[in-house]
Structures are given as C-alpha cells and as structure tokens.
C-alpha atoms as a PDB file:
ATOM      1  CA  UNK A   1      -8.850  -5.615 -18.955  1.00  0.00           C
ATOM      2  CA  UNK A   2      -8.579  -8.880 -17.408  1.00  0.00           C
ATOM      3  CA  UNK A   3     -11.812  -9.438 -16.104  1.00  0.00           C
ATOM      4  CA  UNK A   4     -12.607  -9.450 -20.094  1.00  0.00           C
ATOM      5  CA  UNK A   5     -13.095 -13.389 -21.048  1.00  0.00           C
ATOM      6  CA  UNK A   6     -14.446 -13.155 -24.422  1.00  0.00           C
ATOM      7  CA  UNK A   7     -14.884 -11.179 -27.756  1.00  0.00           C
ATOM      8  CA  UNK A   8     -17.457 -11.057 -30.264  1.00  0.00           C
ATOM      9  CA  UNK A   9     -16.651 -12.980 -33.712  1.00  0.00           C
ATOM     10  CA  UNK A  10     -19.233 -12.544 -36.227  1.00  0.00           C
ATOM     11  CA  UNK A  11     -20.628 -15.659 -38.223  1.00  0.00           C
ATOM     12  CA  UNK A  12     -19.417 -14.244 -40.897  1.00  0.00           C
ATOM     13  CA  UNK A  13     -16.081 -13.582 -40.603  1.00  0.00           C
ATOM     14  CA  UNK A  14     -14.734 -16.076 -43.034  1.00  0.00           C
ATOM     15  CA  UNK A  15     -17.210 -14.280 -45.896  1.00  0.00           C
ATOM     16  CA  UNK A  16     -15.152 -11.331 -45.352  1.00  0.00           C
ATOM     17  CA  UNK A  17     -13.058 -10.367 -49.171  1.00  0.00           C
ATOM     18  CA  UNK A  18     -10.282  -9.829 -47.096  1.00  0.00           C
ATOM     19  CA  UNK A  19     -10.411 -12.602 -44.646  1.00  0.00           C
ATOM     20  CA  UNK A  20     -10.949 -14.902 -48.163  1.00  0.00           C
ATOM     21  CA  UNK A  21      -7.860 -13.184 -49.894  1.00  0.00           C
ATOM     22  CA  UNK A  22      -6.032 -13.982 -46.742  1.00  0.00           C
ATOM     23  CA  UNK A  23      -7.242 -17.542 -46.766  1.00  0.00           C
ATOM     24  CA  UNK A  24      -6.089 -18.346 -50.472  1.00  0.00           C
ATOM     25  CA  UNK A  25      -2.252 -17.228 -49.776  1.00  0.00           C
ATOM     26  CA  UNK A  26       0.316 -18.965 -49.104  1.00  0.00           C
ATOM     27  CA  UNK A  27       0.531 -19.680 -44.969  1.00  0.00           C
ATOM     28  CA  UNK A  28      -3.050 -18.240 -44.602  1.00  0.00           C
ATOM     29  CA  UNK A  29      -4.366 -20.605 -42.069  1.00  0.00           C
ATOM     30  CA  UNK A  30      -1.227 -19.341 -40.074  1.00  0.00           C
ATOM     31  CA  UNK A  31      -1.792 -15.895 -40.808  1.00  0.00           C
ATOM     32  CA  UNK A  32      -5.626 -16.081 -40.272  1.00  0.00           C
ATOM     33  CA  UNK A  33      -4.258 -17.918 -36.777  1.00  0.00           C
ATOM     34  CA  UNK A  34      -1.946 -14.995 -35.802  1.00  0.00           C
ATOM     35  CA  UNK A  35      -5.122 -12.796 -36.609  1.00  0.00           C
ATOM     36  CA  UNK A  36      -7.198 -14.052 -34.203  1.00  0.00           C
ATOM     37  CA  UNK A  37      -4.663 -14.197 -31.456  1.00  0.00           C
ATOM     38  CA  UNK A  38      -4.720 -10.174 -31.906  1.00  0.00           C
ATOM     39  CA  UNK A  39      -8.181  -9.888 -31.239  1.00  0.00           C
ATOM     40  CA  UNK A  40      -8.038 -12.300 -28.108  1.00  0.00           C
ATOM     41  CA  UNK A  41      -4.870  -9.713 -27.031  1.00  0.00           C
ATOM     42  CA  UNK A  42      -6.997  -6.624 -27.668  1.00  0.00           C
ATOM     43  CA  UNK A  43      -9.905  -8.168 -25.846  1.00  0.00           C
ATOM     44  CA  UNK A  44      -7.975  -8.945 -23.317  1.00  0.00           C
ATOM     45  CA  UNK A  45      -5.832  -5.590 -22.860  1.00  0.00           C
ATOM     46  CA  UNK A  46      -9.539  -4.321 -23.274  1.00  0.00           C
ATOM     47  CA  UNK A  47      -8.360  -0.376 -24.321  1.00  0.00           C
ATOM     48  CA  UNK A  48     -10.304   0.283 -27.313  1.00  0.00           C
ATOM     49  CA  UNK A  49      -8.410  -2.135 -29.754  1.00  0.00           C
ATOM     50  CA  UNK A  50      -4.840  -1.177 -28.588  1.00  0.00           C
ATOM     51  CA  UNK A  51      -2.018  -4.086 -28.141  1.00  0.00           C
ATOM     52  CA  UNK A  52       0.742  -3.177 -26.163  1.00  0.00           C
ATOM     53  CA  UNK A  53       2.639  -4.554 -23.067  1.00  0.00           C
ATOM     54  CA  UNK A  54       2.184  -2.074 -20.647  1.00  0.00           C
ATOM     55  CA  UNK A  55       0.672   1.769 -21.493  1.00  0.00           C
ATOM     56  CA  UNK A  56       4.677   2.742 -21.735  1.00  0.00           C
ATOM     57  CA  UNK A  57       5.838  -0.486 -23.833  1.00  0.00           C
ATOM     58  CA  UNK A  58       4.487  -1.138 -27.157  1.00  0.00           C
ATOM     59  CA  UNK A  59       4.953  -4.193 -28.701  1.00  0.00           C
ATOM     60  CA  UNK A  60       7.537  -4.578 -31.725  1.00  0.00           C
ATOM     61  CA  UNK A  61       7.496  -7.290 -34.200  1.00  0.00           C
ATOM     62  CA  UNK A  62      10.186  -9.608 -32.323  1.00  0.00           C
ATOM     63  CA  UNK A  63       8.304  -9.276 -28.836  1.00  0.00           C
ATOM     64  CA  UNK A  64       4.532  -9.866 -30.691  1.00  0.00           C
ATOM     65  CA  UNK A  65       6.366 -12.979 -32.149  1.00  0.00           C
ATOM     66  CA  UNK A  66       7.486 -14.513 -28.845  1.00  0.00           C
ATOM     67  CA  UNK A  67       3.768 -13.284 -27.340  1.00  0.00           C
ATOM     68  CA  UNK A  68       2.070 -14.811 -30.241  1.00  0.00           C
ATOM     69  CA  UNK A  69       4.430 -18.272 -30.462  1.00  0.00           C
ATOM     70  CA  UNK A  70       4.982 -17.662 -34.212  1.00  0.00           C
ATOM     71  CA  UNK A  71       8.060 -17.181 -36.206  1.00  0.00           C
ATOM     72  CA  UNK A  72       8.939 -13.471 -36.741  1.00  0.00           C
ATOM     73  CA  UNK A  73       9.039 -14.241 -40.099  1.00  0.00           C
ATOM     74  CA  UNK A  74       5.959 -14.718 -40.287  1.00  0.00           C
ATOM     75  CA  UNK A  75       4.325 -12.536 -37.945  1.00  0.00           C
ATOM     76  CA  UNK A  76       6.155  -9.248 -39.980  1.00  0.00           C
ATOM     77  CA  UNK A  77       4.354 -11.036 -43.225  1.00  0.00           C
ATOM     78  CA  UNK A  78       1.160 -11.018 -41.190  1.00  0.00           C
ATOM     79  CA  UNK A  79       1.372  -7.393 -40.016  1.00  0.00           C
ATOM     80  CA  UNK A  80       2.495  -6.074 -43.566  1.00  0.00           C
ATOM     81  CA  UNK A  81      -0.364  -7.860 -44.856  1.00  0.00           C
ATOM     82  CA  UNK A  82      -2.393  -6.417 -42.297  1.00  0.00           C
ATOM     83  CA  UNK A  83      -1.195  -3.053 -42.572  1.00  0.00           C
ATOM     84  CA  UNK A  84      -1.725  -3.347 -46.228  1.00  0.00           C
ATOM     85  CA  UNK A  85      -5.300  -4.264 -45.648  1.00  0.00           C
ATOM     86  CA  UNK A  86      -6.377  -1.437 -43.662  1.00  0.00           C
ATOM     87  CA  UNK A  87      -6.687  -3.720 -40.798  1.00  0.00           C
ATOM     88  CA  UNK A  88      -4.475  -2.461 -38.460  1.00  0.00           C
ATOM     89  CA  UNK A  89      -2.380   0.543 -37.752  1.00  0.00           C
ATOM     90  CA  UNK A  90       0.093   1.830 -35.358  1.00  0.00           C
ATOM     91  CA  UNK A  91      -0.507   5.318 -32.896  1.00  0.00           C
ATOM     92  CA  UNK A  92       1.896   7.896 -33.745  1.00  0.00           C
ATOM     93  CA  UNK A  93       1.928   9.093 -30.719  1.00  0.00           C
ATOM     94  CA  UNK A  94       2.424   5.975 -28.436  1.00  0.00           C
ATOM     95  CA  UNK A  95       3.556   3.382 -31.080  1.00  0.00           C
ATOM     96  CA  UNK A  96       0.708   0.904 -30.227  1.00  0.00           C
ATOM     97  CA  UNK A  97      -0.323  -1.641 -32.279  1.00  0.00           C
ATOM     98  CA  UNK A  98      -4.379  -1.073 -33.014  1.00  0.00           C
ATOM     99  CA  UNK A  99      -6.859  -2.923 -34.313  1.00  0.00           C
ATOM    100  CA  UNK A 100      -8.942  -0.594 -36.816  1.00  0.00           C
ATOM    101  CA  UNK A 101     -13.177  -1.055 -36.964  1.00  0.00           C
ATOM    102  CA  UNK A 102     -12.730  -2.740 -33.049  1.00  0.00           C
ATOM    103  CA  UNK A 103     -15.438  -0.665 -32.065  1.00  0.00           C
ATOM    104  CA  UNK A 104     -17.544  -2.025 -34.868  1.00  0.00           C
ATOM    105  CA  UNK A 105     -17.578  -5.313 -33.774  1.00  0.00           C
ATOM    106  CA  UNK A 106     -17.438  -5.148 -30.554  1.00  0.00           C
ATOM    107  CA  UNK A 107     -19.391  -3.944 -27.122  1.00  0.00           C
ATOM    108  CA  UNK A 108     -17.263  -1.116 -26.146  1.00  0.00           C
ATOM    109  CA  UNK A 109     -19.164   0.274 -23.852  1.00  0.00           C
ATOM    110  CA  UNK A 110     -19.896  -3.117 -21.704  1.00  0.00           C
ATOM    111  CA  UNK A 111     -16.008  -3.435 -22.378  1.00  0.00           C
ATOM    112  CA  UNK A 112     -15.079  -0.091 -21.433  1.00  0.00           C
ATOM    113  CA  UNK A 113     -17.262  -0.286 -17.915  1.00  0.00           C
ATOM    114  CA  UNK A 114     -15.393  -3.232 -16.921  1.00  0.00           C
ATOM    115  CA  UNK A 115     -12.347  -1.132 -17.519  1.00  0.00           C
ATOM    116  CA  UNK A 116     -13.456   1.525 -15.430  1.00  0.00           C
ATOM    117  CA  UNK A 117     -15.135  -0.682 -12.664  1.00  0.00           C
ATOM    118  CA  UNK A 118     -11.346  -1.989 -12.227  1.00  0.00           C
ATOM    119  CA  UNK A 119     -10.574   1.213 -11.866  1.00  0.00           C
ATOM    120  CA  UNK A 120     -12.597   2.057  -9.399  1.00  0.00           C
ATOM    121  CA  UNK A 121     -12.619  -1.016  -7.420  1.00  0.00           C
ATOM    122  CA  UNK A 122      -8.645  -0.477  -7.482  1.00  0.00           C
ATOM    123  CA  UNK A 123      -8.885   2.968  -6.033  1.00  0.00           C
ATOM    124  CA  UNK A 124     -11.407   2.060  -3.107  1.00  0.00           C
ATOM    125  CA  UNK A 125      -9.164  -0.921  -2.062  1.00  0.00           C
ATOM    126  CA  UNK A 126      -6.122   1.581  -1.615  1.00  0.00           C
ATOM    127  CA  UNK A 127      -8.525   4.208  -0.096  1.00  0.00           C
ATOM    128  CA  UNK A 128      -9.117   1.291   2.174  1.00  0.00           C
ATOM    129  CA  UNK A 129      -5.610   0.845   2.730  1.00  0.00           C
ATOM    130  CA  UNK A 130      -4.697   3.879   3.341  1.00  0.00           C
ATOM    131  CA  UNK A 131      -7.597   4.765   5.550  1.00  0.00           C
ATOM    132  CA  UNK A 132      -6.993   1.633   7.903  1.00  0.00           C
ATOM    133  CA  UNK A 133      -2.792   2.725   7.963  1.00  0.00           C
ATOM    134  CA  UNK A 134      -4.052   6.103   9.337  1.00  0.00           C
ATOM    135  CA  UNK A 135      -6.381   4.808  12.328  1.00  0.00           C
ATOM    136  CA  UNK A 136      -3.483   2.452  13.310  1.00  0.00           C
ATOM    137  CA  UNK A 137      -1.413   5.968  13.697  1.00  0.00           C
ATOM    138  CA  UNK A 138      -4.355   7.664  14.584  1.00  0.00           C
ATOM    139  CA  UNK A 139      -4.636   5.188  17.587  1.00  0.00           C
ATOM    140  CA  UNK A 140      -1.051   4.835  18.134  1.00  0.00           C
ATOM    141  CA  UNK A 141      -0.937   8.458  19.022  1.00  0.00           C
ATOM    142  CA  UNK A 142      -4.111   8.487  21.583  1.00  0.00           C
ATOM    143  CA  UNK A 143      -2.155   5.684  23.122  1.00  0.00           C
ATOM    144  CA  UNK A 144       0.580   7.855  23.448  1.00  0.00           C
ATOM    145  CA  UNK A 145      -0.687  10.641  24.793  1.00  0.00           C
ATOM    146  CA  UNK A 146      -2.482   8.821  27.127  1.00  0.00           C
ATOM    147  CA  UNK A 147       0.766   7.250  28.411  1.00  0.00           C
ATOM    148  CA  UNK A 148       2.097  10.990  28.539  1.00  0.00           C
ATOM    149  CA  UNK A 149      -0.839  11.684  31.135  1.00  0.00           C
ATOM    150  CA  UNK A 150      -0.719   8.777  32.927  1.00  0.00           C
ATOM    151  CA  UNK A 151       2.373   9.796  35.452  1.00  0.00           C
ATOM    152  CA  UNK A 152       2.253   5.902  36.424  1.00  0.00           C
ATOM    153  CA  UNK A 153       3.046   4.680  32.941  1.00  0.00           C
ATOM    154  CA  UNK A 154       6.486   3.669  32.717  1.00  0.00           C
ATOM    155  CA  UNK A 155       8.940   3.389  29.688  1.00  0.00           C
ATOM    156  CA  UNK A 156       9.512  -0.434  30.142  1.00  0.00           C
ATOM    157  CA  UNK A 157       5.480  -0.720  30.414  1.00  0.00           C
ATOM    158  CA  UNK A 158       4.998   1.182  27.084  1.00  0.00           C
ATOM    159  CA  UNK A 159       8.046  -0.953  25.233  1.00  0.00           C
ATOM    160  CA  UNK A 160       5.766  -3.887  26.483  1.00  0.00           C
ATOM    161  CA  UNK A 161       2.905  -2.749  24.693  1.00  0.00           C
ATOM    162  CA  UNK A 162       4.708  -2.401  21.462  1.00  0.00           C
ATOM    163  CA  UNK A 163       6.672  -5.334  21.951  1.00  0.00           C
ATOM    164  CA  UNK A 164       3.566  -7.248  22.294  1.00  0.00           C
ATOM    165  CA  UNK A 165       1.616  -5.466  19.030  1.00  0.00           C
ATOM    166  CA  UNK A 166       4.918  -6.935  17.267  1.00  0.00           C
ATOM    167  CA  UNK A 167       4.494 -10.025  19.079  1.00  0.00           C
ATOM    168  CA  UNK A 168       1.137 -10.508  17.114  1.00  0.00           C
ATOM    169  CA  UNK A 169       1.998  -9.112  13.827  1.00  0.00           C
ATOM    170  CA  UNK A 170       4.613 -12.224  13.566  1.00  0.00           C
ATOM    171  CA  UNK A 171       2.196 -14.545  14.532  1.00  0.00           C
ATOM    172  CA  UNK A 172      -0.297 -12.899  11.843  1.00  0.00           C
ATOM    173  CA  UNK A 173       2.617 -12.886   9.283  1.00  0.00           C
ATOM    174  CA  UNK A 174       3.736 -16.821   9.963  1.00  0.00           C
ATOM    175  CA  UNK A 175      -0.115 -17.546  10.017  1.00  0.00           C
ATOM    176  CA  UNK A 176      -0.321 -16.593   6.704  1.00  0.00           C
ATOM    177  CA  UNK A 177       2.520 -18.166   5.361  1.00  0.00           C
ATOM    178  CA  UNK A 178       2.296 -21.188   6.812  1.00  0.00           C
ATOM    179  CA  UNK A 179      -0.833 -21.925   6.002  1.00  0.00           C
ATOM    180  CA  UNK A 180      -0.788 -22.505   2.071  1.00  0.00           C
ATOM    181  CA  UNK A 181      -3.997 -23.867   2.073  1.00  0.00           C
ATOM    182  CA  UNK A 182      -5.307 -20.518   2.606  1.00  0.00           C
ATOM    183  CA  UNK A 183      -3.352 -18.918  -0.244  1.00  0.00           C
ATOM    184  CA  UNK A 184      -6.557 -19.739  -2.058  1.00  0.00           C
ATOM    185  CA  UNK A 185      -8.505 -17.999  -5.023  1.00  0.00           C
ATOM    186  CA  UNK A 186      -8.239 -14.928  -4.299  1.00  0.00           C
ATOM    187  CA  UNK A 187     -11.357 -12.298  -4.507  1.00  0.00           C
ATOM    188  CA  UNK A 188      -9.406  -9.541  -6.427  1.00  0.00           C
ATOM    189  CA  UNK A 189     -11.297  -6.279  -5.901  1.00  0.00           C
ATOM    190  CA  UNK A 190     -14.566  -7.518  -6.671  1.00  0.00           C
ATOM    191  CA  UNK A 191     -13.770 -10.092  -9.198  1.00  0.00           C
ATOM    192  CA  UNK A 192     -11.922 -13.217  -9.605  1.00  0.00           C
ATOM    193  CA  UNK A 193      -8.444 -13.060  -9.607  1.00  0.00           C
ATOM    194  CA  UNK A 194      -7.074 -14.230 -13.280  1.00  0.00           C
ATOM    195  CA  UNK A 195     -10.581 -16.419 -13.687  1.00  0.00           C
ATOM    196  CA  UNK A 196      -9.744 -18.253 -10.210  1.00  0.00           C
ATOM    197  CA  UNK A 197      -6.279 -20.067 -11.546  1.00  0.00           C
ATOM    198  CA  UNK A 198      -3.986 -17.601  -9.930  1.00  0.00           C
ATOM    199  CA  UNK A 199      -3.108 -17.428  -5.963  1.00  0.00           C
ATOM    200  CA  UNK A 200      -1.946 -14.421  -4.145  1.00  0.00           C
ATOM    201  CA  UNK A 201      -1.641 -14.330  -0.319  1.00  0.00           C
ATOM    202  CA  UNK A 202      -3.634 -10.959   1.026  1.00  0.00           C
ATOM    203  CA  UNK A 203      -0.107  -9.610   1.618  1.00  0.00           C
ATOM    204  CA  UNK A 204       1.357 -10.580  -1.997  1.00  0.00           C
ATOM    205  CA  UNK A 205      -1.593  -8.814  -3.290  1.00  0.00           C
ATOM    206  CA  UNK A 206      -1.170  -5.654  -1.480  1.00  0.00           C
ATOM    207  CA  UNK A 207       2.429  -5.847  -2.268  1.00  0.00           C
ATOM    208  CA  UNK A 208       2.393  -5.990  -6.420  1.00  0.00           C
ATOM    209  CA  UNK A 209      -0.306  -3.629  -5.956  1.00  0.00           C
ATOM    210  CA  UNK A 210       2.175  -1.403  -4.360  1.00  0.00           C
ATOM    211  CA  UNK A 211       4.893  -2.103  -6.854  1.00  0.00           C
ATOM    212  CA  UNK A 212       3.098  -2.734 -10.467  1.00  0.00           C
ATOM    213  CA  UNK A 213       0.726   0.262 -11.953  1.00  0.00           C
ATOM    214  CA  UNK A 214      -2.978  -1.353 -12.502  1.00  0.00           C
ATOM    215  CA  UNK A 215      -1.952  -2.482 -16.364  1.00  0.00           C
ATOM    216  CA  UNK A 216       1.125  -4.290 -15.338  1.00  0.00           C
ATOM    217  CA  UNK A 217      -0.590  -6.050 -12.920  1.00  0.00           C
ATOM    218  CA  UNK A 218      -3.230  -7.042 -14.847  1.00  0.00           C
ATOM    219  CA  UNK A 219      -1.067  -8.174 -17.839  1.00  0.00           C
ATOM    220  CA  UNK A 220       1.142  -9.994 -15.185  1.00  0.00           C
ATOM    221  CA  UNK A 221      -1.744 -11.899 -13.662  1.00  0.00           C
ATOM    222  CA  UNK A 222      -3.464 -12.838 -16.989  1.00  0.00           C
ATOM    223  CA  UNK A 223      -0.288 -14.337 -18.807  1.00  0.00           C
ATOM    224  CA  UNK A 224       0.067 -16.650 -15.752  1.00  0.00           C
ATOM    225  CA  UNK A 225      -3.725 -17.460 -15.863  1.00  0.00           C
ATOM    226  CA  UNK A 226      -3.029 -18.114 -19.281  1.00  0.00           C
ATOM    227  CA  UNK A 227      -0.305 -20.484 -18.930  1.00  0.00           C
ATOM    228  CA  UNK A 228      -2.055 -22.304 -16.134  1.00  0.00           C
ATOM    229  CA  UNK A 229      -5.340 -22.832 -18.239  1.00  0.00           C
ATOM    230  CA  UNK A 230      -2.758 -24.257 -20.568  1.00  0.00           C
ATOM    231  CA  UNK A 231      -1.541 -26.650 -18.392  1.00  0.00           C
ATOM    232  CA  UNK A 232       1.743 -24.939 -17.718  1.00  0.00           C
ATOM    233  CA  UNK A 233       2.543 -25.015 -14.211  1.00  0.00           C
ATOM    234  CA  UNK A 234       5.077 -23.025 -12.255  1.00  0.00           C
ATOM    235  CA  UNK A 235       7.392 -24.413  -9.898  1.00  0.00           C
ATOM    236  CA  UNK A 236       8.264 -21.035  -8.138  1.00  0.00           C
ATOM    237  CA  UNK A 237       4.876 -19.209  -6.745  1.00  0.00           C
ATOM    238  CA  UNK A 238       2.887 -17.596  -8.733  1.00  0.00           C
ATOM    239  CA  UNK A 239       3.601 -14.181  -6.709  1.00  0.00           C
ATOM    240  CA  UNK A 240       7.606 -14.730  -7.606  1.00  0.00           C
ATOM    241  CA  UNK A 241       6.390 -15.565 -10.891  1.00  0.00           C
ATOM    242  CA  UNK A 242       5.250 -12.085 -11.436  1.00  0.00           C
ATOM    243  CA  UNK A 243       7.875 -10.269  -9.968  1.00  0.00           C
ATOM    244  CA  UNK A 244      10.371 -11.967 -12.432  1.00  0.00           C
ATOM    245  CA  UNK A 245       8.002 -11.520 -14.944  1.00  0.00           C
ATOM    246  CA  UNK A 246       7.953  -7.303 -14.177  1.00  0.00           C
ATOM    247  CA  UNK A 247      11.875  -7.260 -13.318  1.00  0.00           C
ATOM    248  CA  UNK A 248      12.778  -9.162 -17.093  1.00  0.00           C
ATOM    249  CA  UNK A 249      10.345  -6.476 -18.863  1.00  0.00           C
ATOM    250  CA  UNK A 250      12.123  -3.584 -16.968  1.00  0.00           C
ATOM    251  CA  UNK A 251      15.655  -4.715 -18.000  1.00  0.00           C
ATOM    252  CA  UNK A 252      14.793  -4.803 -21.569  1.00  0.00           C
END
C-alpha cells in the first residue's frame, strides 16, 4: 500500500498496438499521461490493480478527475477509450476501477507481502497497545488492593498518588508538544512513515490509528507525502491535515 514506491514499466510499452493507437489520436500524449497516473494509483493502493479511495468509496469519473488534475472531459474520453480497449474494467460488486493484465506485469506477490506485512505490523502495534493499557489497570488494581490492606493508607494519601500519576502524564503530554523538534520522521510500524516527508507525534499516530481503518490512513498519509515531494507545503500540521482530509471525504 504505501510502503509501495515503484511499479514495473516494461521497455516496451510504447510498442504496444494499443498504446500506438492511443498515441496517434487526438490528445494522446494526455491520454497516455492520465494512463500512467493509473498505474502509479494502483501501485500505490497496492490491491491487485484496484483504484478506489477507500475499500467503501470507489472513485467516479469527477473525483478520478480532481485525483488525476485533468479535465473530466477528458479523463471520461480516457476511460471510454480504455474501457473500449480491454484495458480496464469496473467490479460489479464494489464499483472499483481495475486495471486488467496488472498481475502480468507486475510482482504481485512481493507487492502483496508488503500488503500483508502492513497488516501485520498494524495488528502487533495495537496488540501492543492494548497489552500495555491492561498492565496500567492491571497495576492500578494491585495498588488498590494493597491500599485496601494497608489499614494506614488514607483516602487523601491515595488521591495523592493519583494526583501525582496525573501530575506526570501533563508533563509527558506538554513534553511532547512542546518540543516540535521531536515531531520528527516518524518510524511507522516498521517502515517509514509516507517515505520520511510526513510527521506525526507518537500520540497523533496512535490517535488516526484509532480513528481511520488501515486504508484510510494509508491513502491519507501518502497524498500528503505526495504533495510534500511536490513541493506543496501545508500551513496547518500535517496531523490536522489528515483529519480534514478524512472529515471532507465523509461529508461527501
């Protein structure tokens, strides 16, 4: 999915009859262009050809035309064409755009163990999560029972104790956003977090982790890789980014 950084493009893609056809008609370059910006997509989405926003949310022509910077215009000429050509197709089921022959061209299985290493690295991190949430109860409750024992334990001492455990989860809070030199390049779950361009605070991590499925976050973190490779930089952080990013696509 977004660990996925390149695709293979034969030598001989421009011998193709149908590539050539393409070449010869009128706005060919642009088609050819819009062509190739659906490969990069499906590479990127890395599901076995398939272009969609999220697993729910296909793409329709007026959203692949602001994704792929073209006029719609054009991009329903390119897709008819396409179509026409046998070279892509939608999913009855789901909609999706797909890119026939993918598997042809490409390494699907190198692609498709990336996909499932994300996966997996995904589900240990919130195993991880969740295991370290239930030793804090875990020892919250020994503490508490131990208080219950202990007939010289008071109620003021024990609202001490939790007073000060709050005490230092405020300081570790304000350490971490204050210091925006440590809102660095994030190590996402074993690989680099959108190719080391976008940064995440441990807590804004765990956050859209919480809130976004594993697709939307990965779609979310590679357009604003994208746009920073680009040049593009955003004035808001690139964790607020995201979460505008997710609430426009939900109010569609």
């Amino acid at each position: 999915m977004a660990e996925v950084k390149w695709i293979k493009l034969s030598t001989g893609t421009f011998d193709s009859r149908k590539i050539r056809q393409i070449e010869k008609m009128k706005d060919g370059d642009a088609i050819l262009i819009i062509w190739m910006k659906l490969l990069c997509m499906a590479g990127s989405i890395n599901d076995g050809g398939r272009i969609y926003l999220t697993e729910e949310i296909s793409y329709d022509n007026e959203m692949l035309s602001i994704e792929l910077g073209k006029p719609l215009e054009l991009v329903e000429k390119a897709l008819c064409l396409f179509t026409k050509f046998g070279m892509i197709s939608r999913e009855k089921r789901s909609g999706h755009l797909i890119l026939t022959n993918w598997g042809k061209y490409q390494n699907v299985e190198g692609m498709e163990q990336i996909r499932s290493q994300n996966a997996e690295r995904a589900r240990n991190y919130r195993a991880r999560k969740k295991a370290q949430k239930d030793d804090d109860e875990a020892s919250e409750c020994d503490a508490s029972r131990d208080a219950s024992r202990d007939g010289n334990v008071t109620v003021t001492h024990r609202h001490a104790i939790e007073e000060d455990r709050e005490e230092e989860i405020d300081k570790e809070i304000h350490h971490h956003l204050s210091m925006d030199s440590d809102l660095k390049k994030q190590s996402y779950l074993g690989g680099t977090l959108g190719r080391g361009l976008v940064m995440l605070s441990d807590e804004q991590l765990d956050s859209l982790l919480k809130t976004l499925s594993q697709d939307e976050f990965d779609h979310y973190v590679t357009v604003v890789a994208d746009q920073i490779s680009k040049g593009r930089y955003y004035k808001k952080s690139h964790y607020q980014a995201i979460l505008d990013m997710a609430a426009a696509d939900r109010r569609v």
